[in-house]
Protein backbone atom coordinates (compact mmCIF):
# COMPACT_ATOMS: atom_id res chain seq x y z
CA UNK A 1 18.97 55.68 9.72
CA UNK A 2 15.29 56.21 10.43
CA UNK A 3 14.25 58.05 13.18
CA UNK A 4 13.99 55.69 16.57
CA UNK A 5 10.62 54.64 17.29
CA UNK A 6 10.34 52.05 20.56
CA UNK A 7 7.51 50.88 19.50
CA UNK A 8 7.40 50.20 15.67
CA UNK A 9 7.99 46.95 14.18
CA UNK A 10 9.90 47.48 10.59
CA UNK A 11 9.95 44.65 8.34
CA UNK A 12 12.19 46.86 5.83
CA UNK A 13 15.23 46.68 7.17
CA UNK A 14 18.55 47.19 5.42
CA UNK A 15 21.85 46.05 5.93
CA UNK A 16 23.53 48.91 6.34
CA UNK A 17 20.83 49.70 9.25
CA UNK A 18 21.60 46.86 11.26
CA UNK A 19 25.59 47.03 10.46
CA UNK A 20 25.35 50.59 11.82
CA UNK A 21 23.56 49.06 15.05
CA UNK A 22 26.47 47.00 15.88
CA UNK A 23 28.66 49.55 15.17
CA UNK A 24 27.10 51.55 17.97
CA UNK A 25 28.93 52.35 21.29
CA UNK A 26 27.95 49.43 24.07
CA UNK A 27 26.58 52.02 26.25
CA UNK A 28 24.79 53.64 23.30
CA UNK A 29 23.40 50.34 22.39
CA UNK A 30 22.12 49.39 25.68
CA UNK A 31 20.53 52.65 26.34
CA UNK A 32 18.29 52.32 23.03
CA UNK A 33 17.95 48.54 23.62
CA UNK A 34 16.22 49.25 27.11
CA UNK A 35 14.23 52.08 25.83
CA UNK A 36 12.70 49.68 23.22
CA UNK A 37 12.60 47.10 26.13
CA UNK A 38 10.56 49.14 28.29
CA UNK A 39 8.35 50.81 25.71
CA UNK A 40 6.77 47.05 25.36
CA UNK A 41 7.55 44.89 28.63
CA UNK A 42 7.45 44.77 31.63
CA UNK A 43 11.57 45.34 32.19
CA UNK A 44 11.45 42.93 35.53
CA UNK A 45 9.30 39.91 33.98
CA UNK A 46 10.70 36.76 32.11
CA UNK A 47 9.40 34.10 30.56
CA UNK A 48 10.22 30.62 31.58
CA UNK A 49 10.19 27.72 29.37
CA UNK A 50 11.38 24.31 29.76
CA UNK A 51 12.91 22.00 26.54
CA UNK A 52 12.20 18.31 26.86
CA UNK A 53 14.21 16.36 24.08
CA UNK A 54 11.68 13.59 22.51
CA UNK A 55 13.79 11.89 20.39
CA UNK A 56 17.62 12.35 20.46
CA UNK A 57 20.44 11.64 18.16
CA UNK A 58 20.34 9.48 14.74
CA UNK A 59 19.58 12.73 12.79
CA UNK A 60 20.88 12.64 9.41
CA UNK A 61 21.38 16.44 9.00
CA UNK A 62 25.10 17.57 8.60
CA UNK A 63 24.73 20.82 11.04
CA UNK A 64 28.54 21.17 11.91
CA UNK A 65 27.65 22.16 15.56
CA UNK A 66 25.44 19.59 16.27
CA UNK A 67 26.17 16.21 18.65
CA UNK A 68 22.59 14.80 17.55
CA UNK A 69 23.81 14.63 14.00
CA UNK A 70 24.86 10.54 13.19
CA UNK A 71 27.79 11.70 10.75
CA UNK A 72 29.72 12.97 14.02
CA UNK A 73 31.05 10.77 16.52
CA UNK A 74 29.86 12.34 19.81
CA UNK A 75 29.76 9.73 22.14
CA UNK A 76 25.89 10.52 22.60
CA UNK A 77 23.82 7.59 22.08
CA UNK A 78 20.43 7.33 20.03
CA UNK A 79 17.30 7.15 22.01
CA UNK A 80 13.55 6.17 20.56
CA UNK A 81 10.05 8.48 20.68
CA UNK A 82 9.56 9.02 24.35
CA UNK A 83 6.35 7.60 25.58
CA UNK A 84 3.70 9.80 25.58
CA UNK A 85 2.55 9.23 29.31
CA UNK A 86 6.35 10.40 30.47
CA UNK A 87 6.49 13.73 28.21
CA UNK A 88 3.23 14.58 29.69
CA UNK A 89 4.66 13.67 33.44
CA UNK A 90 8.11 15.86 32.54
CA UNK A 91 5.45 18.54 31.54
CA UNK A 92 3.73 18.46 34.98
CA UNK A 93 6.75 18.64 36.97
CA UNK A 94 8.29 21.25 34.45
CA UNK A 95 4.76 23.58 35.82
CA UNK A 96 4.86 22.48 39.31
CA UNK A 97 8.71 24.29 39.13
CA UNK A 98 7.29 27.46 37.21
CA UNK A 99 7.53 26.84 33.70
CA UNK A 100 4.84 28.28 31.56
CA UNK A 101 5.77 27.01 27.88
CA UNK A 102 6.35 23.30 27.39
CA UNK A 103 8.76 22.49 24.20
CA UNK A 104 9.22 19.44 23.03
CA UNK A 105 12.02 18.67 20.67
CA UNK A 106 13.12 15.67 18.28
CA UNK A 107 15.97 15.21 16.57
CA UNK A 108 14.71 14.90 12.96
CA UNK A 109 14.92 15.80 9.21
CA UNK A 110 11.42 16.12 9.08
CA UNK A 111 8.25 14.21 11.13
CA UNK A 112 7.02 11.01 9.36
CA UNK A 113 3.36 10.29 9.33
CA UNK A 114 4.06 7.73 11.54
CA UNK A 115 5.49 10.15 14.54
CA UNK A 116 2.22 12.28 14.02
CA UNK A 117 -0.08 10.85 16.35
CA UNK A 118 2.35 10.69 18.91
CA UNK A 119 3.64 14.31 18.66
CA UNK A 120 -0.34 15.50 18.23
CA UNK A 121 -1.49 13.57 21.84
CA UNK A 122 1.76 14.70 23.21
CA UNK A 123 0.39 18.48 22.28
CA UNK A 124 -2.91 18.11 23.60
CA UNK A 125 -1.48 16.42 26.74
CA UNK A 126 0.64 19.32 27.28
CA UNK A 127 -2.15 21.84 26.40
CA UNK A 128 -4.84 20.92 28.84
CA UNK A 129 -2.28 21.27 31.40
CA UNK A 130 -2.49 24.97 30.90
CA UNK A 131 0.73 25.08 29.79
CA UNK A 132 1.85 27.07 26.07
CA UNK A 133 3.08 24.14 23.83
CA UNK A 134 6.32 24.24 21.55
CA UNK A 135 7.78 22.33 19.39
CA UNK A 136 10.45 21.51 17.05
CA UNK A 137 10.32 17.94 14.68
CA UNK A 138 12.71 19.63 11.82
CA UNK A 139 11.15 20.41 8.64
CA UNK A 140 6.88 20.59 8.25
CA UNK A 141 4.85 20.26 5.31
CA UNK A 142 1.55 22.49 5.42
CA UNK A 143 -0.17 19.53 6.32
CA UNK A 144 1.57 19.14 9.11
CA UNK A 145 1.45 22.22 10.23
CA UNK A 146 -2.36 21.85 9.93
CA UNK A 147 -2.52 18.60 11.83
CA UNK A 148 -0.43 20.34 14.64
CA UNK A 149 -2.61 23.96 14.56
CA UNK A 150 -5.63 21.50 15.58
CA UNK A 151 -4.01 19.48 18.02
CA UNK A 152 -3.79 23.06 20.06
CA UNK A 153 0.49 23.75 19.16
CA UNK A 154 0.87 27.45 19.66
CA UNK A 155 4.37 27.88 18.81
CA UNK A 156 6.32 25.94 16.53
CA UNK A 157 10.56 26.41 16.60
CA UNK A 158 12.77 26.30 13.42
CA UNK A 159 15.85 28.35 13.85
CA UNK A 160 17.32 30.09 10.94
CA UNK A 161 20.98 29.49 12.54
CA UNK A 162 23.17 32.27 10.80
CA UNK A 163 22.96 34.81 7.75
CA UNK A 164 22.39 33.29 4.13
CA UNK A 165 25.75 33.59 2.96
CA UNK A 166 27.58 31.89 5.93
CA UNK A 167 24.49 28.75 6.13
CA UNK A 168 26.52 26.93 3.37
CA UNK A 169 29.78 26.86 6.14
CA UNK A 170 27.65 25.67 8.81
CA UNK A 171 24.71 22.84 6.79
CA UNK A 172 24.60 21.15 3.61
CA UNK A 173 21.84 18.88 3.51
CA UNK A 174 18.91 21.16 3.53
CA UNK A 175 18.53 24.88 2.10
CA UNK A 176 18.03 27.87 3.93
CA UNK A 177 14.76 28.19 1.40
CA UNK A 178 13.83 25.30 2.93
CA UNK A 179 13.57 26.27 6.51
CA UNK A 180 12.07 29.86 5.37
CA UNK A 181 9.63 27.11 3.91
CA UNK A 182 8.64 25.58 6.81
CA UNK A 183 8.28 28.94 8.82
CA UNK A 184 6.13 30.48 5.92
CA UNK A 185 3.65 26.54 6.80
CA UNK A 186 3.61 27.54 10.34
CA UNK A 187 2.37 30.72 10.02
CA UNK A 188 0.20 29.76 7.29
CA UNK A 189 -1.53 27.38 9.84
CA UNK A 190 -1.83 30.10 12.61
CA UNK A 191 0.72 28.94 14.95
CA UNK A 192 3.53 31.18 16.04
CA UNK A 193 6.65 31.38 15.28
CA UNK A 194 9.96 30.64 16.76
CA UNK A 195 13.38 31.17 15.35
CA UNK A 196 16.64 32.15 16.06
CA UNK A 197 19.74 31.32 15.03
CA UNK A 198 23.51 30.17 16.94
CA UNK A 199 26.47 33.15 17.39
CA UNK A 200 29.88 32.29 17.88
CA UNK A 201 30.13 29.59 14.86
CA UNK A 202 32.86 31.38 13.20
CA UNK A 203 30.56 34.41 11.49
CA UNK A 204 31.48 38.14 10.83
CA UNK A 205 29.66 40.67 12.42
CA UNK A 206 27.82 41.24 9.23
CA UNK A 207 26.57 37.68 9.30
CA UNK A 208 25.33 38.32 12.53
CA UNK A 209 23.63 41.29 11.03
CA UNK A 210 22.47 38.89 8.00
CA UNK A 211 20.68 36.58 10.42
CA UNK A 212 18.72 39.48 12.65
CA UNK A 213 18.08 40.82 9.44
CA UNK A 214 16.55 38.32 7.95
CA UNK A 215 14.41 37.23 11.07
CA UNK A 216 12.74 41.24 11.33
CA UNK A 217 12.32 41.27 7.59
CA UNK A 218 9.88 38.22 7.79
CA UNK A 219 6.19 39.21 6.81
CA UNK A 220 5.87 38.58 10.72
CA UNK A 221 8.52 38.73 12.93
CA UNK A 222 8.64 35.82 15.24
CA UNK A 223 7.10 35.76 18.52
CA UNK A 224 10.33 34.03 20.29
CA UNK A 225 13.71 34.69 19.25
CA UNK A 226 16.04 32.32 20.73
CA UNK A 227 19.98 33.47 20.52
CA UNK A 228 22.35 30.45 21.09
CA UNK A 229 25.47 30.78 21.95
CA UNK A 230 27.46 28.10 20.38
CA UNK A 231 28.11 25.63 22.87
CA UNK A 232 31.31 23.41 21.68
CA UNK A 233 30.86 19.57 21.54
CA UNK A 234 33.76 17.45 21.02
CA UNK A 235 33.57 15.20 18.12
CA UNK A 236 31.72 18.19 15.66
CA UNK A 237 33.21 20.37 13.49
CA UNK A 238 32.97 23.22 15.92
CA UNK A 239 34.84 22.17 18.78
CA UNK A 240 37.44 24.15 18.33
CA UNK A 241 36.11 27.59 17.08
CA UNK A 242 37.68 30.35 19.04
CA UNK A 243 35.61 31.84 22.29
CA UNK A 244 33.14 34.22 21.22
CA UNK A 245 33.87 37.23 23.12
CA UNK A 246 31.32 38.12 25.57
CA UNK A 247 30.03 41.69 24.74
CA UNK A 248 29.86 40.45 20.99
CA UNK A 249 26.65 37.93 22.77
CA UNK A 250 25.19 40.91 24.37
CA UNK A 251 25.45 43.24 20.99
CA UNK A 252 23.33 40.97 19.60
CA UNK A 253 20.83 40.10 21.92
CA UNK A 254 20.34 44.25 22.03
CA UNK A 255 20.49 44.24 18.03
CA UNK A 256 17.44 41.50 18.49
CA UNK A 257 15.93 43.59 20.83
CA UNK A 258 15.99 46.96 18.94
CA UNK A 259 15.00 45.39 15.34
CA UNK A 260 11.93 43.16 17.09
CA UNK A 261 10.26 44.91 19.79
CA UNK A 262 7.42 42.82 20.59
CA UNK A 263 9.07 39.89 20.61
CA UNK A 264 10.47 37.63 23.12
CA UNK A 265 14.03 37.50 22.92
CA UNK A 266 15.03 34.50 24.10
CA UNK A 267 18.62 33.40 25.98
CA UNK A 268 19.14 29.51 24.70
CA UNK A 269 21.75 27.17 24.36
CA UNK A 270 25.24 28.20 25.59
CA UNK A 271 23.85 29.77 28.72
CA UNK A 272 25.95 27.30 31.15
CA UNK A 273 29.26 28.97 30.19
CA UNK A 274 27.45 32.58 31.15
CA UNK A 275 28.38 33.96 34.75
CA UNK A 276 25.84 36.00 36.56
CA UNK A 277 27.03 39.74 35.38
CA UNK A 278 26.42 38.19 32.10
CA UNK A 279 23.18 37.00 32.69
CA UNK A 280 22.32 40.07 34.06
CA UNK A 281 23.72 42.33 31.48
CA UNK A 282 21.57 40.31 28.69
CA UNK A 283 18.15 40.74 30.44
CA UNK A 284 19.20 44.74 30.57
CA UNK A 285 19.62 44.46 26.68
CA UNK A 286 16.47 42.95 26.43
CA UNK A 287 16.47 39.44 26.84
CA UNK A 288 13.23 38.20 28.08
CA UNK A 289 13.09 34.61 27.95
CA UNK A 290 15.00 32.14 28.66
CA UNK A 291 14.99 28.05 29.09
CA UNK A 292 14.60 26.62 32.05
CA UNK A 293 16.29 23.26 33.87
CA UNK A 294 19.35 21.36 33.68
CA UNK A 295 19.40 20.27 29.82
CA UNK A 296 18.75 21.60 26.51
CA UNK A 297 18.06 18.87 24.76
CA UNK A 298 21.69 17.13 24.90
CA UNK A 299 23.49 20.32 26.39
CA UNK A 300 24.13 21.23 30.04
CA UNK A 301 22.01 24.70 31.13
CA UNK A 302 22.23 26.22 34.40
CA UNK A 303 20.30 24.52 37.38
CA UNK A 304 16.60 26.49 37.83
CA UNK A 305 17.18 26.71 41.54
CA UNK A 306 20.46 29.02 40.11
CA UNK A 307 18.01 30.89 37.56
CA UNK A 308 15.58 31.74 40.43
CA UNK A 309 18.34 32.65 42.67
CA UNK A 310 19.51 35.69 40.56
CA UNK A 311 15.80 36.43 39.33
CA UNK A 312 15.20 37.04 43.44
CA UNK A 313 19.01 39.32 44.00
CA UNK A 314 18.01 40.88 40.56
CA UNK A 315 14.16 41.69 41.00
CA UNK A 316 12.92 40.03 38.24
CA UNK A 317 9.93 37.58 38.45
CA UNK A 318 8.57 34.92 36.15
CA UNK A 319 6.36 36.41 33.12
CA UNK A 320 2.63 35.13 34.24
CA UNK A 321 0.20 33.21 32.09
CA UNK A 322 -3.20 32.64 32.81
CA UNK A 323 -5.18 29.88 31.86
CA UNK A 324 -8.41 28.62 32.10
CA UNK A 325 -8.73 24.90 32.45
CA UNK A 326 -10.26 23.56 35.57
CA UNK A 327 -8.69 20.12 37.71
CA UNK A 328 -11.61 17.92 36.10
CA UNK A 329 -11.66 19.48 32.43
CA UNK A 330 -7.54 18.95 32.45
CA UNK A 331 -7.58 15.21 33.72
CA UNK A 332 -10.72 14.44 31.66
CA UNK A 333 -8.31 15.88 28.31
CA UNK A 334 -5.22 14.08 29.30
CA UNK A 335 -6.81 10.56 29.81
CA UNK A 336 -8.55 11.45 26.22
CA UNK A 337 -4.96 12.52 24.78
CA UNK A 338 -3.52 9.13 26.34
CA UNK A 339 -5.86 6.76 25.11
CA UNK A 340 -5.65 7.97 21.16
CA UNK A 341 -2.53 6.08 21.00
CA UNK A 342 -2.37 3.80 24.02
CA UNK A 343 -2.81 0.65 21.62
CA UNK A 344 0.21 1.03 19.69
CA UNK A 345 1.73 1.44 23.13
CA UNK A 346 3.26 4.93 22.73
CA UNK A 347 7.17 3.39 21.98
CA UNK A 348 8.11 2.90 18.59
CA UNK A 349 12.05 2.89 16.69
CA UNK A 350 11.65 6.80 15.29
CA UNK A 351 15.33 6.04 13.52
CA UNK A 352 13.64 3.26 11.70
């Protein structure tokens, strides 16, 4: 294996590199993952963001571990666009608790050019707040990229989910060329990147090494790497996988870590099932961000007055961003954001 260097980002990775990784002993692994940790954050600061679902359910993507997918009978019910005026009042009270990213997510193949104005004045609402804006609509043309670059989006999400040869197990109805597409659009339109992937779907360890692998050997690495934890729905395919076991999580959070230094690891979806040793364990392996509030987007997540709890018995404080907007620039922007779209009165069928 190479030598270690904390502070290098590789984008030449092998399989056999990362394999050898997970082989490591857990002690072993955490060492090195906190060495790489501290050689590029702060090892007590986290980011905090807060997922707001925009549209939910009705999506007509097969992903086996989905509820918002409308082949699987879930019991979770279709819901329009939100309004624009209520995504940017969830986004106020989302910074009033401490968030500093706002994402927004809708449960799509793929944005029409219908949704566009909406999504773009929910972005610049958001923005002027002060506030980092995410999102995730599915699958994005350039164009669409382009149109959200100059509505102010700075990151854009679009997981990779699991290694290229277990994808076909896990989604049928769009190609993992196709979301390596849609990341290669984002960057293309200078808005970061954010992607992932879900463990505990079934996958060897060397799928798990497949996904990180394929994530660190992008031309960029992405600036947020979210790691789900599969979090079982009844009514999907995946409600009955077996337990992933718990050190297996934290392996790969520190693989993440190691293989993409300057990134944000992120903890995601599946975080409600996580006790506190395990929460704490993760941020020593290098996770550094995490979501924040009672929902991910149809999924329970762990109260923020229980994140904030262990962030004050554990030492570790919200990552800071600074921003510039004044009280009177920011409500001037958000009345401007409003009124683009106020006469089609924000609320529209997105299923149609």
């Amino acid at each position: 294996m190479t030598a270690f260097a904390p502070t290098v980002i590789r984008t030449d990775w092998t399989s056999q590199e990362v394999q050898a990784l997970f082989a490591q002993p857990f002690n072993d692994l955490l060492f090195q993952a906190q060495t790489v940790h501290r050689a590029n954050f702060d090892p007590n600061a986290v980011q905090v963001s807060t997922l707001l679902s925009i549209k939910t359910g009705a999506c007509p993507e097969d992903c086996k571990y989905c509820p918002q997918s409308n082949r699987y009978d879930t019991g979770l019910e279709a819901e329009k666009l939100m309004e624009v005026e209520k995504v940017l009042a969830e986004a106020r009270a989302a910074k009033a608790s401490g968030t500093t990213r706002f994402c927004m997510g809708a449960a799509w193949r793929s944005p029409k050019k219908k949704d566009m104005p909406y999504v773009t004045a929910m972005v610049k609402g958001v923005k002027e707040m002060g506030l980092e804006t995410c999102m995730t609509l599915g699958m994005l043309t350039g164009d669409q990229a382009a149109e959200l670059a100059d509505a102010g989006l700075d990151y854009y999400n679009h997981n990779l989910d699991t290694s290229p040869e277990f994808y076909g197990e896990i989604i049928t109805t769009r190609t993992y060329q196709d979301r390596l597409g849609t990341l290669s659009n984002v960057r293309d339109a200078g808005i970061k990147v954010c992607s992932g992937g879900i463990v505990g779907m079934g996958e060897s360890i060397k799928d798990r090494a497949g996904l990180l692998l394929q994530l660190a050997n992008l031309p960029v690495q992405p600036e947020s790497v979210p790691i789900n934890m599969l979090v079982k729905v009844e009514g999907t395919p995946m409600a009955e996988v077996a337990d992933l076991d718990p050190f297996d999580f934290i392996r790969t959070i520190a693989v993440a870590r190691i293989m993409m230094p300057k990134s944000h690891v992120r903890l995601s979806a599946g975080r409600e099932s996580m006790n506190e040793e395990m929460h704490a364990l993760a941020y020593f392996a290098g996770a550094n961000s995490i979501f924040y509030g009672e929902k991910l987007l149809t999924t329970p997540n762990p109260k923020a007055n229980k994140d904030l709890e262990l962030f004050d018995r554990l030492g570790i404080k919200p990552e800071e961003r600074h921003v510039e907007h004044d009280d009177d620039a920011q409500s001037e922007a958000l009345l401007g954001a409003v009124q683009q779209v106020e006469n089609d009165r924000f609320f529209y069928d997105a299923t149609a």
